[in-house]
Protein backbone atom coordinates (compact mmCIF):
# COMPACT_ATOMS: atom_id res chain seq x y z
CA UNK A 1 -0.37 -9.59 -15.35
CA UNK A 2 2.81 -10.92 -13.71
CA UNK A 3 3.95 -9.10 -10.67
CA UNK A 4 7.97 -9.62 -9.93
CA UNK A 5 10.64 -8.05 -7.51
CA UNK A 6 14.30 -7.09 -9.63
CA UNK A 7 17.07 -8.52 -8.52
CA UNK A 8 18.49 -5.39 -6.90
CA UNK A 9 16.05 -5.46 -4.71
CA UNK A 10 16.47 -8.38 -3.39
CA UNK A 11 20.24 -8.16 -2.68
CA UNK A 12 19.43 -5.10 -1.13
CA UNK A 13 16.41 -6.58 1.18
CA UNK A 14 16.76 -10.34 0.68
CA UNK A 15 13.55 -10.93 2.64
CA UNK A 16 11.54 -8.27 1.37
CA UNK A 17 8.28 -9.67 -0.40
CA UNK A 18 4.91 -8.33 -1.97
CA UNK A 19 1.00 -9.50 -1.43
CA UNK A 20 -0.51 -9.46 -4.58
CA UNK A 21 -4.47 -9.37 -5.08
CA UNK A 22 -5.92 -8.88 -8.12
CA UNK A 23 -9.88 -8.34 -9.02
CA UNK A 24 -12.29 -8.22 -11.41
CA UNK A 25 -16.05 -6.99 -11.82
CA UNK A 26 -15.68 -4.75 -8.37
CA UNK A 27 -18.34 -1.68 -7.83
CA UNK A 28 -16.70 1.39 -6.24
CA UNK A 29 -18.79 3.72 -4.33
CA UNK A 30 -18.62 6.42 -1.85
CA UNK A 31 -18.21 4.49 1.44
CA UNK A 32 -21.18 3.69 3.62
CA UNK A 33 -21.97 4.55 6.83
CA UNK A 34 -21.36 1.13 7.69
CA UNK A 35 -18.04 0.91 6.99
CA UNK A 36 -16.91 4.75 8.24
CA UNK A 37 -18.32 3.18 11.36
CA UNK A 38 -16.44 0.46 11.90
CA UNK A 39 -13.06 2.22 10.88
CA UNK A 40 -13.85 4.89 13.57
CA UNK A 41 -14.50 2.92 16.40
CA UNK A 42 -10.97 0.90 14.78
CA UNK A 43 -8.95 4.42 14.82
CA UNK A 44 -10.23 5.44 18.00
CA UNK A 45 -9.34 2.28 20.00
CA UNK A 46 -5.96 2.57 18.08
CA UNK A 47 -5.87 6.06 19.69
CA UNK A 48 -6.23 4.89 23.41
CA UNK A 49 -3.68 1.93 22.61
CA UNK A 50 -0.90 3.57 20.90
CA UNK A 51 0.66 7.36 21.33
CA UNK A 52 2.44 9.60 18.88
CA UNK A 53 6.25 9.96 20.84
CA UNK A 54 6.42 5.82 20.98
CA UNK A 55 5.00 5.46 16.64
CA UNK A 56 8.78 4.62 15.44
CA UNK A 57 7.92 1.37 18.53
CA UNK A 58 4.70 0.02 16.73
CA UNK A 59 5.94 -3.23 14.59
CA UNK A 60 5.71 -2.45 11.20
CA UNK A 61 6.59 1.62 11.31
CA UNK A 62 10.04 0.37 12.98
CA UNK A 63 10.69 -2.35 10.37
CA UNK A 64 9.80 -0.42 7.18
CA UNK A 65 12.04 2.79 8.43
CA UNK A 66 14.82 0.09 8.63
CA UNK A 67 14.22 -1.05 5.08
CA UNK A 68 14.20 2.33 3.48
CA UNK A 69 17.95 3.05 5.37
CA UNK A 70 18.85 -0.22 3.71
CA UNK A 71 17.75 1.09 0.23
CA UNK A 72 19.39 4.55 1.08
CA UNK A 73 15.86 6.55 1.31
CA UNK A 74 15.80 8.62 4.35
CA UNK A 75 12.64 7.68 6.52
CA UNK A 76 12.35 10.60 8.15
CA UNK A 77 12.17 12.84 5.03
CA UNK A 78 9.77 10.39 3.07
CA UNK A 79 7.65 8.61 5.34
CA UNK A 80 6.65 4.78 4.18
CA UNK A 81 2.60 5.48 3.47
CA UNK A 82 1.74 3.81 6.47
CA UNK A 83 3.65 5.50 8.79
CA UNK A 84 2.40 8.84 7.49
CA UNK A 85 -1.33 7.42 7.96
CA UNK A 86 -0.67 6.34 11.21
CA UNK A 87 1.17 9.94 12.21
CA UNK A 88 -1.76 11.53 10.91
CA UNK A 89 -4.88 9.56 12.81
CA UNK A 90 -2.65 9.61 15.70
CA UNK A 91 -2.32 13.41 15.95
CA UNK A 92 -6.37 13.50 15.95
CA UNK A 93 -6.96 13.93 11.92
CA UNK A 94 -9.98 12.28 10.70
CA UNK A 95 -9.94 9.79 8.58
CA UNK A 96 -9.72 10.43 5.22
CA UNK A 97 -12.60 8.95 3.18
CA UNK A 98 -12.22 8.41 -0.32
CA UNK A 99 -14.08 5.80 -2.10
CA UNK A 100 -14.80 2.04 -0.79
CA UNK A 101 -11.59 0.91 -2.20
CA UNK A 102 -9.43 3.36 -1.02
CA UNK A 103 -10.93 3.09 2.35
CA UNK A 104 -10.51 -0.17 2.99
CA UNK A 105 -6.56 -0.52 1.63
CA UNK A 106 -6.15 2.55 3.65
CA UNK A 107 -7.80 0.97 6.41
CA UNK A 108 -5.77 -2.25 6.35
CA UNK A 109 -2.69 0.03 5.85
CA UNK A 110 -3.11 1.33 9.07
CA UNK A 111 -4.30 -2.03 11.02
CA UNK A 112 -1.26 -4.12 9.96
CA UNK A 113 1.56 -0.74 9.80
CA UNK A 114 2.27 -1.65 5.66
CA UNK A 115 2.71 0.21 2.71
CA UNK A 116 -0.39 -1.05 1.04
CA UNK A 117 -1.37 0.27 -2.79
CA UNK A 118 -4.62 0.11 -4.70
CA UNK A 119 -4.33 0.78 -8.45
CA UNK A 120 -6.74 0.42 -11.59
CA UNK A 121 -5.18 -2.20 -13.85
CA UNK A 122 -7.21 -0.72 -16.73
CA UNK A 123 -4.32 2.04 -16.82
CA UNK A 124 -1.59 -0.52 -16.48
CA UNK A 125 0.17 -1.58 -19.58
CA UNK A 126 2.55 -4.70 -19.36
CA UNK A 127 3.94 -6.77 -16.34
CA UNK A 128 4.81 -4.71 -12.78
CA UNK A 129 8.43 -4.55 -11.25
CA UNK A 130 9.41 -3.35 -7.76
CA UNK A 131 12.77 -2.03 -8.56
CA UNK A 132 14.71 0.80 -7.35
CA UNK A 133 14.18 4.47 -9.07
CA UNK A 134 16.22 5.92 -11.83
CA UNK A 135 17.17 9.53 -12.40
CA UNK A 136 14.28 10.05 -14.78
CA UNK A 137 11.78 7.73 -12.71
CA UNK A 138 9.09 10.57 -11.54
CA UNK A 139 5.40 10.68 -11.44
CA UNK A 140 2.02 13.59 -10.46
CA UNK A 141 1.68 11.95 -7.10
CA UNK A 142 -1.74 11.40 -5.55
CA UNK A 143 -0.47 14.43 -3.36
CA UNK A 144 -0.89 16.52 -6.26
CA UNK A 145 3.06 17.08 -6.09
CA UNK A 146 5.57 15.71 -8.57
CA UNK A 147 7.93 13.06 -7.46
CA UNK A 148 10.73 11.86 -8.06
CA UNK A 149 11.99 8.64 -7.48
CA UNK A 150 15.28 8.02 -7.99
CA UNK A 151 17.19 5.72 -5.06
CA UNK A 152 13.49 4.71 -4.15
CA UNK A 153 11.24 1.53 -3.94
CA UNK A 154 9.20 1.61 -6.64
CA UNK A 155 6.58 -0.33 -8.94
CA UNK A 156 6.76 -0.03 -12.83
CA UNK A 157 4.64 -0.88 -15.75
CA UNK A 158 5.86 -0.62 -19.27
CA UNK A 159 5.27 2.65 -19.30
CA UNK A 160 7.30 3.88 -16.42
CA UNK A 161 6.75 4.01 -12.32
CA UNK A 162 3.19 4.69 -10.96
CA UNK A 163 3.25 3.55 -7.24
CA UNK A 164 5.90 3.10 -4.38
CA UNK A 165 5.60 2.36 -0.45
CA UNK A 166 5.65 6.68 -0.27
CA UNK A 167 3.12 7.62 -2.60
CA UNK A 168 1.25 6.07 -5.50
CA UNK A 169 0.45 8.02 -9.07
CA UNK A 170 -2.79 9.81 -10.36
CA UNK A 171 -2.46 7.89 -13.34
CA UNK A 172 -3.36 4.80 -11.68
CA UNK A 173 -5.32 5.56 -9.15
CA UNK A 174 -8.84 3.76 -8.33
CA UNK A 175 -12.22 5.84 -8.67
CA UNK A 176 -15.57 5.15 -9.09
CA UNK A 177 -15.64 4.25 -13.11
CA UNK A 178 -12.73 1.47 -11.68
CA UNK A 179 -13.92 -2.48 -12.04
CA UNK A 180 -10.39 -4.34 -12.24
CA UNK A 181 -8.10 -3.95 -9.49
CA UNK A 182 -4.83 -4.74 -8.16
CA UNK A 183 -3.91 -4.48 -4.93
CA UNK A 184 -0.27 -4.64 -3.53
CA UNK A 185 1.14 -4.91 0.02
CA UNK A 186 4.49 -4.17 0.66
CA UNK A 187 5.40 -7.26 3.45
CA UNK A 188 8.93 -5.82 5.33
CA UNK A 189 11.59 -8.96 6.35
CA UNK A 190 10.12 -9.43 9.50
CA UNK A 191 6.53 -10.77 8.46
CA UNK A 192 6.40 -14.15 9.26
CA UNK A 193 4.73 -16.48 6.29
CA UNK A 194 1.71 -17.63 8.19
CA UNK A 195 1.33 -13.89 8.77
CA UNK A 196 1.29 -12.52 4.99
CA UNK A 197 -1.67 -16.05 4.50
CA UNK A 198 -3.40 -14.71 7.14
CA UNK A 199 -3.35 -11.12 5.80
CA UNK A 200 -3.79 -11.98 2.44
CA UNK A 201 -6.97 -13.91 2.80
CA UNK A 202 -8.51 -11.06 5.60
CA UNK A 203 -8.30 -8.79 2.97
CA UNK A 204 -9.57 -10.40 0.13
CA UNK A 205 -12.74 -10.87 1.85
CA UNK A 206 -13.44 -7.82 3.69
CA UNK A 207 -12.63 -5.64 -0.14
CA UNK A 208 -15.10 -8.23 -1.97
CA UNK A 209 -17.61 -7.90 0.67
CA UNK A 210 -17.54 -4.13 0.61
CA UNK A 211 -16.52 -3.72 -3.26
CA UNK A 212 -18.25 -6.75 -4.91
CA UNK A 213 -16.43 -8.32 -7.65
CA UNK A 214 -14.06 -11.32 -7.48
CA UNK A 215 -10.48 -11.99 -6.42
CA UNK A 216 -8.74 -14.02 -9.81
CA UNK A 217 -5.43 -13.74 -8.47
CA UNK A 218 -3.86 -14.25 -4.71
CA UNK A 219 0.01 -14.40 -4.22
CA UNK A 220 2.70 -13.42 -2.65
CA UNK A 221 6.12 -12.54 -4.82
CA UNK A 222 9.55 -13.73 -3.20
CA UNK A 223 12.65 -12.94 -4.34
């Protein structure tokens, strides 16, 4: 499966890239205690170091806001993913456990302030494009609302959008019958290329170690 950014994209954020991990043979579960554990004790310190009026100052929430102007998506009316996890753990919500894949992608989400998305390749058909929405680009959201995506960052398959740095589709998301994954993180301009390595390979092995299975593919897309 080939992963690519359009053109259009590009001239509109010529920096903008995508982390790409891709695996095979993985065993989702509920997540242990283990793990709920350690991303606690994670949101918690995050609590004492960061505070809701200064979020739009936290690298990452800034940067990604930024983009979506450049695109012409209002930031404050749809929230890059991140952002919105951040908002929420930082106005004392739990966090919200979902299965060990989920978890962790969320978990990283909120750690490094990127859109990140998890997705079952198994209901992927074709190569995946980020592009920009068209009028009839729209999807059941994982927020159990429909939406639409035209003017929007988005990721394709042959058969249409399923994910985007807002919200990702039902028909690709990852549950427990899920074994082949791919994983996608949305890197804004200002993520240095040591960085997206560094990020890249600390998330590879923390999702193996939890979810089993094998990474076959590690990349990052460029314009």
């Amino acid at each position: 499966m080939k992963v690519q950014l359009d053109p259009a994209v590009s001239d509109r954020l010529p920096r903008l890239s995508l982390g790409v991990l891709q695996y095979s043979g993985a065993s989702v579960s509920d997540s242990p205690k283990m793990l709920q554990g350690r991303i606690n004790y994670f949101v918690e310190s995050m609590r004492l170091e960061h505070d809701l009026s200064r979020l739009a100052d936290i690298e990452g929430i800034r940067e990604w806001r930024a983009a979506f102007k450049q695109v012409g998506t209002d930031p404050s009316r749809y929230r890059p993913s991140s952002e919105a996890l951040l908002r929420r753990l930082l106005q004392g919500n739990p966090f919200f456990w979902i299965n060990t894949a989920v978890d962790v992608n969320n978990f990283f989400s909120v750690l490094h302030a990127l859109p990140f998305g998890i997705y079952d390749q198994n209901h992927l058909v074709g190569d995946v494009i980020c592009r920009i929405g068209l009028a009839d680009d729209r999807y059941e959201g994982l927020n159990e609302r429909e939406v639409h995506m035209e003017g929007k960052l988005l990721l394709a398959d042959e058969t249409g959008a399923f994910g985007s740095p807002i919200v990702d589709s039902k028909r690709t998301c990852v549950t427990d019958q899920s074994r082949d994954l791919l994983q996608v993180i949305f890197f804004h301009e200002a993520v240095e290329a040591h960085k997206k390595d560094e990020i890249l390979g600390s998330v590879a092995r923390m999702f193996t170690e939890i979810n089993g299975g094998e990474v076959t593919n590690t990349s990052i897309v460029f314009p």
